[in-house]
PDB file of N, CA and C in Angstrom:
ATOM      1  N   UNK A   1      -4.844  -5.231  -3.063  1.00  0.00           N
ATOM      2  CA  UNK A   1      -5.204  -4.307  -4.110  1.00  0.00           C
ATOM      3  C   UNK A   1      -4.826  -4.908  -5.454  1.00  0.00           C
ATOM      4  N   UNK A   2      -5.767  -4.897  -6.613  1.00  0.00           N
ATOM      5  CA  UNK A   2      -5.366  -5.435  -7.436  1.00  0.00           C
ATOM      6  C   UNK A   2      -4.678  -4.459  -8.321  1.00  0.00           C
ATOM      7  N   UNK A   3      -3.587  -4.787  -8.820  1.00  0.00           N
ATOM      8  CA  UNK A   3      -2.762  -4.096  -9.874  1.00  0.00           C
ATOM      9  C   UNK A   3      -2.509  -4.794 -10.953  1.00  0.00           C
ATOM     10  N   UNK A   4      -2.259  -3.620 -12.248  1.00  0.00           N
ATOM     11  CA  UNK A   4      -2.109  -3.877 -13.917  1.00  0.00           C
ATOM     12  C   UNK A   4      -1.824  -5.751 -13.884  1.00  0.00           C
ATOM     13  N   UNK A   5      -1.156  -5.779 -13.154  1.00  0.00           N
ATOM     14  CA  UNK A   5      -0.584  -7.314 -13.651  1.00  0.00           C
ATOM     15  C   UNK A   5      -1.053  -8.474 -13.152  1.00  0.00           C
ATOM     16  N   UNK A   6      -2.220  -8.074 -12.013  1.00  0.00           N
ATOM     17  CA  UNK A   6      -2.865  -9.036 -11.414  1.00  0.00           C
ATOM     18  C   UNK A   6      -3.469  -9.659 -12.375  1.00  0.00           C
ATOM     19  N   UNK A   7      -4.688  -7.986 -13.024  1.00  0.00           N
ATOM     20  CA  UNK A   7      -5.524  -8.223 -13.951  1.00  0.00           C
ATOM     21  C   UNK A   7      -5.137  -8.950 -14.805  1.00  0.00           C
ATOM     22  N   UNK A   8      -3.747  -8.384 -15.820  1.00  0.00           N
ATOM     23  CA  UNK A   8      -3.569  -9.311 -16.911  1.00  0.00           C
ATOM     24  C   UNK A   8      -3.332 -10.654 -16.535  1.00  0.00           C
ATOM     25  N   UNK A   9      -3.247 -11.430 -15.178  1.00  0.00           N
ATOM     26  CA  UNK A   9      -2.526 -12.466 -15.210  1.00  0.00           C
ATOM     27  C   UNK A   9      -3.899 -13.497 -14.740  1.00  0.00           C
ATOM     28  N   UNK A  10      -5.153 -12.226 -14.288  1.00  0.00           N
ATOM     29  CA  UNK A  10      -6.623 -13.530 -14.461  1.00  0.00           C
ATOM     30  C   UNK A  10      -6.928 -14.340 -15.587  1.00  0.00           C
ATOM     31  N   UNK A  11      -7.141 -15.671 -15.304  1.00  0.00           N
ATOM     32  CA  UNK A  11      -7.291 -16.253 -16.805  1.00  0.00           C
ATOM     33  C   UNK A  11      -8.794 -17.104 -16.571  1.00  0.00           C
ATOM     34  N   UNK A  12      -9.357 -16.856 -17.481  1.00  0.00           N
ATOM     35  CA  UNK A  12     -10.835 -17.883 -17.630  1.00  0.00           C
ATOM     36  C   UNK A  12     -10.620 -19.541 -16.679  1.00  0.00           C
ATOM     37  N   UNK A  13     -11.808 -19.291 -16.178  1.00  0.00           N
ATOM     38  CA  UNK A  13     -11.946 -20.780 -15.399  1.00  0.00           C
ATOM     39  C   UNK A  13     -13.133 -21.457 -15.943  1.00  0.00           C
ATOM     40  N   UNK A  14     -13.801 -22.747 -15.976  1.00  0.00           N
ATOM     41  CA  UNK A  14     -14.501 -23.125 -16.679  1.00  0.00           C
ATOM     42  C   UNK A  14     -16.180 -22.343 -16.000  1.00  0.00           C
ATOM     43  N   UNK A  15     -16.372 -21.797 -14.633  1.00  0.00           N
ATOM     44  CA  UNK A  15     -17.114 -21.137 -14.084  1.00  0.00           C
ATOM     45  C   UNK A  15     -16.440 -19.216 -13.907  1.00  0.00           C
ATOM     46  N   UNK A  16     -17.772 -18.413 -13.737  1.00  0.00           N
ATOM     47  CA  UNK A  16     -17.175 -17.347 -13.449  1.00  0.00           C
ATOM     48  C   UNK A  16     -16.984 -17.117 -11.655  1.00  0.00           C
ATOM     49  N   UNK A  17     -16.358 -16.178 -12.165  1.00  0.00           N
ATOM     50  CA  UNK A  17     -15.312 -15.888 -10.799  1.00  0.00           C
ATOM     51  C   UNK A  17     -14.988 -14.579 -10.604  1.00  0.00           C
ATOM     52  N   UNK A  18     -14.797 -14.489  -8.784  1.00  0.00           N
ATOM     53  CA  UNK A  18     -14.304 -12.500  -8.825  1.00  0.00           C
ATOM     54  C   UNK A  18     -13.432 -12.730  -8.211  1.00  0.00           C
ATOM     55  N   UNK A  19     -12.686 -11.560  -8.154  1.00  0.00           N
ATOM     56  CA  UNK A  19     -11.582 -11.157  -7.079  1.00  0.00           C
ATOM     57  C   UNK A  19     -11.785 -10.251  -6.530  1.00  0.00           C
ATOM     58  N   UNK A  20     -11.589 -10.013  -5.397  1.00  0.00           N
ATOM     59  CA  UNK A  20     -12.204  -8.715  -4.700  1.00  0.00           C
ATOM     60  C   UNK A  20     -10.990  -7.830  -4.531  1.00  0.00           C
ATOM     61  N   UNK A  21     -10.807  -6.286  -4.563  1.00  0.00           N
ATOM     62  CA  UNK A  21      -9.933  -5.491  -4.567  1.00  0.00           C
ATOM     63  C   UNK A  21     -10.175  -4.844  -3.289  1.00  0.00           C
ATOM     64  N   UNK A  22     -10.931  -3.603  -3.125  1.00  0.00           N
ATOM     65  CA  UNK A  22     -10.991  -3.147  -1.860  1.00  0.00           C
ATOM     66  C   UNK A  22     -12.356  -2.480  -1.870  1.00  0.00           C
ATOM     67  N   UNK A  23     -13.241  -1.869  -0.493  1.00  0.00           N
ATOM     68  CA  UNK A  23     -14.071  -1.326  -0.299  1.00  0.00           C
ATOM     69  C   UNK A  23     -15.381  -1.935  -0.908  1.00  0.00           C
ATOM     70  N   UNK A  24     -15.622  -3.237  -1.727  1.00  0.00           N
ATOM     71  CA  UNK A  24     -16.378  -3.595  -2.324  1.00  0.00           C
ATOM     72  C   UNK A  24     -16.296  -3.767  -3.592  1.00  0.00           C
ATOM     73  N   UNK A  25     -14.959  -3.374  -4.010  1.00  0.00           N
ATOM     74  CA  UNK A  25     -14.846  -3.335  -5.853  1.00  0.00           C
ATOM     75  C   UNK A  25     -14.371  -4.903  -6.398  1.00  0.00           C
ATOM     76  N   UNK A  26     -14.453  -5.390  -7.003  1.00  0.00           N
ATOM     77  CA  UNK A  26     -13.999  -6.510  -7.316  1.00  0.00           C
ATOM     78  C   UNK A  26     -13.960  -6.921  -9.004  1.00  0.00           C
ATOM     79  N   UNK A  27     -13.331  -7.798  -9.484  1.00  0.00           N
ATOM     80  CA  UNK A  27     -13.433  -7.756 -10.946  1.00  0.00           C
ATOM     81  C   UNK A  27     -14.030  -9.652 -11.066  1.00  0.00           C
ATOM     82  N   UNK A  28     -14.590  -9.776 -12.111  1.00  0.00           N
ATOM     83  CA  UNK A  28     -15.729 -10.675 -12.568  1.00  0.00           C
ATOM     84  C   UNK A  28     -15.069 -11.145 -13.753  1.00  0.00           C
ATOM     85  N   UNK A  29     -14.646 -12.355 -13.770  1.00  0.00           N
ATOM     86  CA  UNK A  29     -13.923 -12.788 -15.128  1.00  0.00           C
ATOM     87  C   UNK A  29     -14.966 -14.332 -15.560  1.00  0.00           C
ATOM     88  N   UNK A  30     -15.045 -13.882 -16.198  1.00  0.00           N
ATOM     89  CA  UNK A  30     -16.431 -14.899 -16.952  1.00  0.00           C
ATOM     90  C   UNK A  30     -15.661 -16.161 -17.568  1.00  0.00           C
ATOM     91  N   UNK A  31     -16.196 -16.898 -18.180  1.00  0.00           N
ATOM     92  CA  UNK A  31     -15.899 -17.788 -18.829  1.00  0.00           C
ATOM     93  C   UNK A  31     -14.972 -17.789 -20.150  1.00  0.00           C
ATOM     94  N   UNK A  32     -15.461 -16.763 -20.732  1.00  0.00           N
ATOM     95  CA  UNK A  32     -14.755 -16.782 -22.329  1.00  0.00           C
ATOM     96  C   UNK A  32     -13.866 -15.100 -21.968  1.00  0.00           C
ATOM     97  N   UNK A  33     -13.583 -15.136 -20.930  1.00  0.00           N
ATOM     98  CA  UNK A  33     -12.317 -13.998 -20.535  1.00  0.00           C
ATOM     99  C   UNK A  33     -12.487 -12.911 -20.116  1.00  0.00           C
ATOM    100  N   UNK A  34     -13.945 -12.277 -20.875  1.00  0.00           N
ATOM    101  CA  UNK A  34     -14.277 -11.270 -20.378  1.00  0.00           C
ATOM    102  C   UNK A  34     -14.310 -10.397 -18.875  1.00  0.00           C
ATOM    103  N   UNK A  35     -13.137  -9.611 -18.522  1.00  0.00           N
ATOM    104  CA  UNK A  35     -13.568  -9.139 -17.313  1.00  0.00           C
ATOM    105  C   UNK A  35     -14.473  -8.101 -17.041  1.00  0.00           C
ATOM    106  N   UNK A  36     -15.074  -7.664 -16.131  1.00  0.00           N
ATOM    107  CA  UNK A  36     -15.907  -7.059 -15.541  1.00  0.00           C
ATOM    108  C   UNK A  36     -15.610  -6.646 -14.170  1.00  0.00           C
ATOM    109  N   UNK A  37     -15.182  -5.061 -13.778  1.00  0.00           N
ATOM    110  CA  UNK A  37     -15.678  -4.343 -12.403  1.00  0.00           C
ATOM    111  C   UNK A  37     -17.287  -4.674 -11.875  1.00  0.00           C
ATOM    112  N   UNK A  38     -17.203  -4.844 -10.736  1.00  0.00           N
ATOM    113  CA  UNK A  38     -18.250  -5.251 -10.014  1.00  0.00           C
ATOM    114  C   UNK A  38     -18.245  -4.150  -8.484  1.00  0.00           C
ATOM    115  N   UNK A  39     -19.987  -3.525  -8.582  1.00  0.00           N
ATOM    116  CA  UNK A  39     -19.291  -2.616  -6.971  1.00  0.00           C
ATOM    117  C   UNK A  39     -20.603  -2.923  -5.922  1.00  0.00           C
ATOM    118  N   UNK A  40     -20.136  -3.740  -4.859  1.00  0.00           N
ATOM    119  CA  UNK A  40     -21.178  -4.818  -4.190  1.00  0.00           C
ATOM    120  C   UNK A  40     -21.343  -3.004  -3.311  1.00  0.00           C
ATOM    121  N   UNK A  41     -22.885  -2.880  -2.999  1.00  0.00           N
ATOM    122  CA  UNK A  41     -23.244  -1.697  -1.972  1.00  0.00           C
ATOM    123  C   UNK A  41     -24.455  -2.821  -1.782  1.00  0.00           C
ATOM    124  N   UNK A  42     -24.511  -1.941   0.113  1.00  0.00           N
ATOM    125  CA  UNK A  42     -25.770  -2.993   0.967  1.00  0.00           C
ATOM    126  C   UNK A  42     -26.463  -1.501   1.092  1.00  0.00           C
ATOM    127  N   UNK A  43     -27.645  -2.056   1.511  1.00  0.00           N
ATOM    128  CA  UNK A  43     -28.565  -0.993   2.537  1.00  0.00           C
ATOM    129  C   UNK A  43     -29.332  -1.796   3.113  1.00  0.00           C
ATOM    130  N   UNK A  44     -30.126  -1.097   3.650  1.00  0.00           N
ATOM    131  CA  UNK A  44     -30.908  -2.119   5.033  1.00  0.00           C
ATOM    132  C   UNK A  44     -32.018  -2.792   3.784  1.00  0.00           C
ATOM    133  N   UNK A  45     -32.324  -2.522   2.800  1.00  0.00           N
ATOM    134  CA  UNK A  45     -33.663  -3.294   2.164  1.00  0.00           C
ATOM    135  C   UNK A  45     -32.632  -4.535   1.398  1.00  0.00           C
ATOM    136  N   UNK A  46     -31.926  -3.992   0.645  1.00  0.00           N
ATOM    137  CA  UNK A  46     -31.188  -5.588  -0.440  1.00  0.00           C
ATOM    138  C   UNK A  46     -29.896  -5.132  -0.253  1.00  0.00           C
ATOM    139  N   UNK A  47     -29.117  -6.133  -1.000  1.00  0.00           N
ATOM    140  CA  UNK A  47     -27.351  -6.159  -1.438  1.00  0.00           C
ATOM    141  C   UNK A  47     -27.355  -6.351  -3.047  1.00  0.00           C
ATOM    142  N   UNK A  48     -27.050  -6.299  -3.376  1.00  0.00           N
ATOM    143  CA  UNK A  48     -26.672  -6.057  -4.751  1.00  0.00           C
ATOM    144  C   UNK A  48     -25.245  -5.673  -5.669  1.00  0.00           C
ATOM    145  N   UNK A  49     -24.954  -6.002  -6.213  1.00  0.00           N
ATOM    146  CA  UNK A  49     -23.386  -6.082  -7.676  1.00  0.00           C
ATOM    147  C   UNK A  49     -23.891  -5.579  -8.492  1.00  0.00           C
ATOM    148  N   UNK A  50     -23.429  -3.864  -8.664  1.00  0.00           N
ATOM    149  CA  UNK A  50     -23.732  -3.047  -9.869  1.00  0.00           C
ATOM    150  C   UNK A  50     -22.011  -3.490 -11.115  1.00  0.00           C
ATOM    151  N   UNK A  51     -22.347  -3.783 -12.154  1.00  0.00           N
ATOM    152  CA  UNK A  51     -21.543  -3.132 -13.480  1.00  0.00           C
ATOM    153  C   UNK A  51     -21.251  -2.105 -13.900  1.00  0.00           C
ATOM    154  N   UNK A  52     -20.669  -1.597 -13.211  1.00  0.00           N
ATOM    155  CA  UNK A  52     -20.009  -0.299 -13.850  1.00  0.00           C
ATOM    156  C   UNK A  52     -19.439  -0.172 -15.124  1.00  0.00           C
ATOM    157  N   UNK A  53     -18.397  -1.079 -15.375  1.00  0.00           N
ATOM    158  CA  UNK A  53     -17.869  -1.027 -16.874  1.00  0.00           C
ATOM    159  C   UNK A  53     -17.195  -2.226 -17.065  1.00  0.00           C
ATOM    160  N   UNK A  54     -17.199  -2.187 -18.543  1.00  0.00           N
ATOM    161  CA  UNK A  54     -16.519  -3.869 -18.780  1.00  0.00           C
ATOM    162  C   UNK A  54     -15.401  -3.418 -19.257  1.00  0.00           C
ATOM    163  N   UNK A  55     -14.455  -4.291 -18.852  1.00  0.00           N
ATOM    164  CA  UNK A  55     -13.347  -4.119 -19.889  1.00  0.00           C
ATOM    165  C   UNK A  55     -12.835  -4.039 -21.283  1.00  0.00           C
ATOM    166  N   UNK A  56     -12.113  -3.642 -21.419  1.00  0.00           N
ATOM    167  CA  UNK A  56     -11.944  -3.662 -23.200  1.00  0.00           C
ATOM    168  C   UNK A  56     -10.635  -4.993 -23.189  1.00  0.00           C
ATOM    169  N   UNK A  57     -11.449  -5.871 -23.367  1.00  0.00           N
ATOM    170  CA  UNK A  57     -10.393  -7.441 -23.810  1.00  0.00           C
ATOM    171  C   UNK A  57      -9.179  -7.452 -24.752  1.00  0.00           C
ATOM    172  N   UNK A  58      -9.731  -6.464 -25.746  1.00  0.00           N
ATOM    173  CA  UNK A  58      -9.138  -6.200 -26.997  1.00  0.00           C
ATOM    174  C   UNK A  58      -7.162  -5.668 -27.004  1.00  0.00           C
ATOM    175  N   UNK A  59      -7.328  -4.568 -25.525  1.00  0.00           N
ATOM    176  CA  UNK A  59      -6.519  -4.147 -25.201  1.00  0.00           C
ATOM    177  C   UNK A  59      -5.442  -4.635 -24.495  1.00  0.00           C
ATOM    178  N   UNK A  60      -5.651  -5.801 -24.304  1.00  0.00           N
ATOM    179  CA  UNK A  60      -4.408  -6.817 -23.926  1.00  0.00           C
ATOM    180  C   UNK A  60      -4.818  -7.207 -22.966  1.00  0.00           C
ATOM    181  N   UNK A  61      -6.047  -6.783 -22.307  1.00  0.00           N
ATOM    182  CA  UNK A  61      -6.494  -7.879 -20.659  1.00  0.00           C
ATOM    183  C   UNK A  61      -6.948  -9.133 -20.639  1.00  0.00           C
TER     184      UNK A  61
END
């Protein structure tokens, strides 16, 4: 499970990258820091990674 300090302690890699938390949730840390929740759902036609919300960087993440 990821917690407060995981998050703050993701740091930019020269590619983006997730970490997966639980049930499908995972966070998306881009290149220039930005993280991003990510929520992978299947059904029998596709799979797909909805954005739910981005983080606010600003706020110390």
């Amino acid at each position: 499970m990821l917690t407060d300090t995981k998050l703050r302690g993701l740091k930019p890699r020269a590619n983006a990258y997730r970490v997966a938390d639980t049930n499908g949730l995972c966070v998306e840390v881009s290149p220039t820091g930005a993280k991003v929740w990510r929520y992978s759902c299947r059904s029998l036609a596709e799979a797909r990674a909805e954005a739910p919300a981005r983080l606010n960087t600003s706020a110390g993440w």
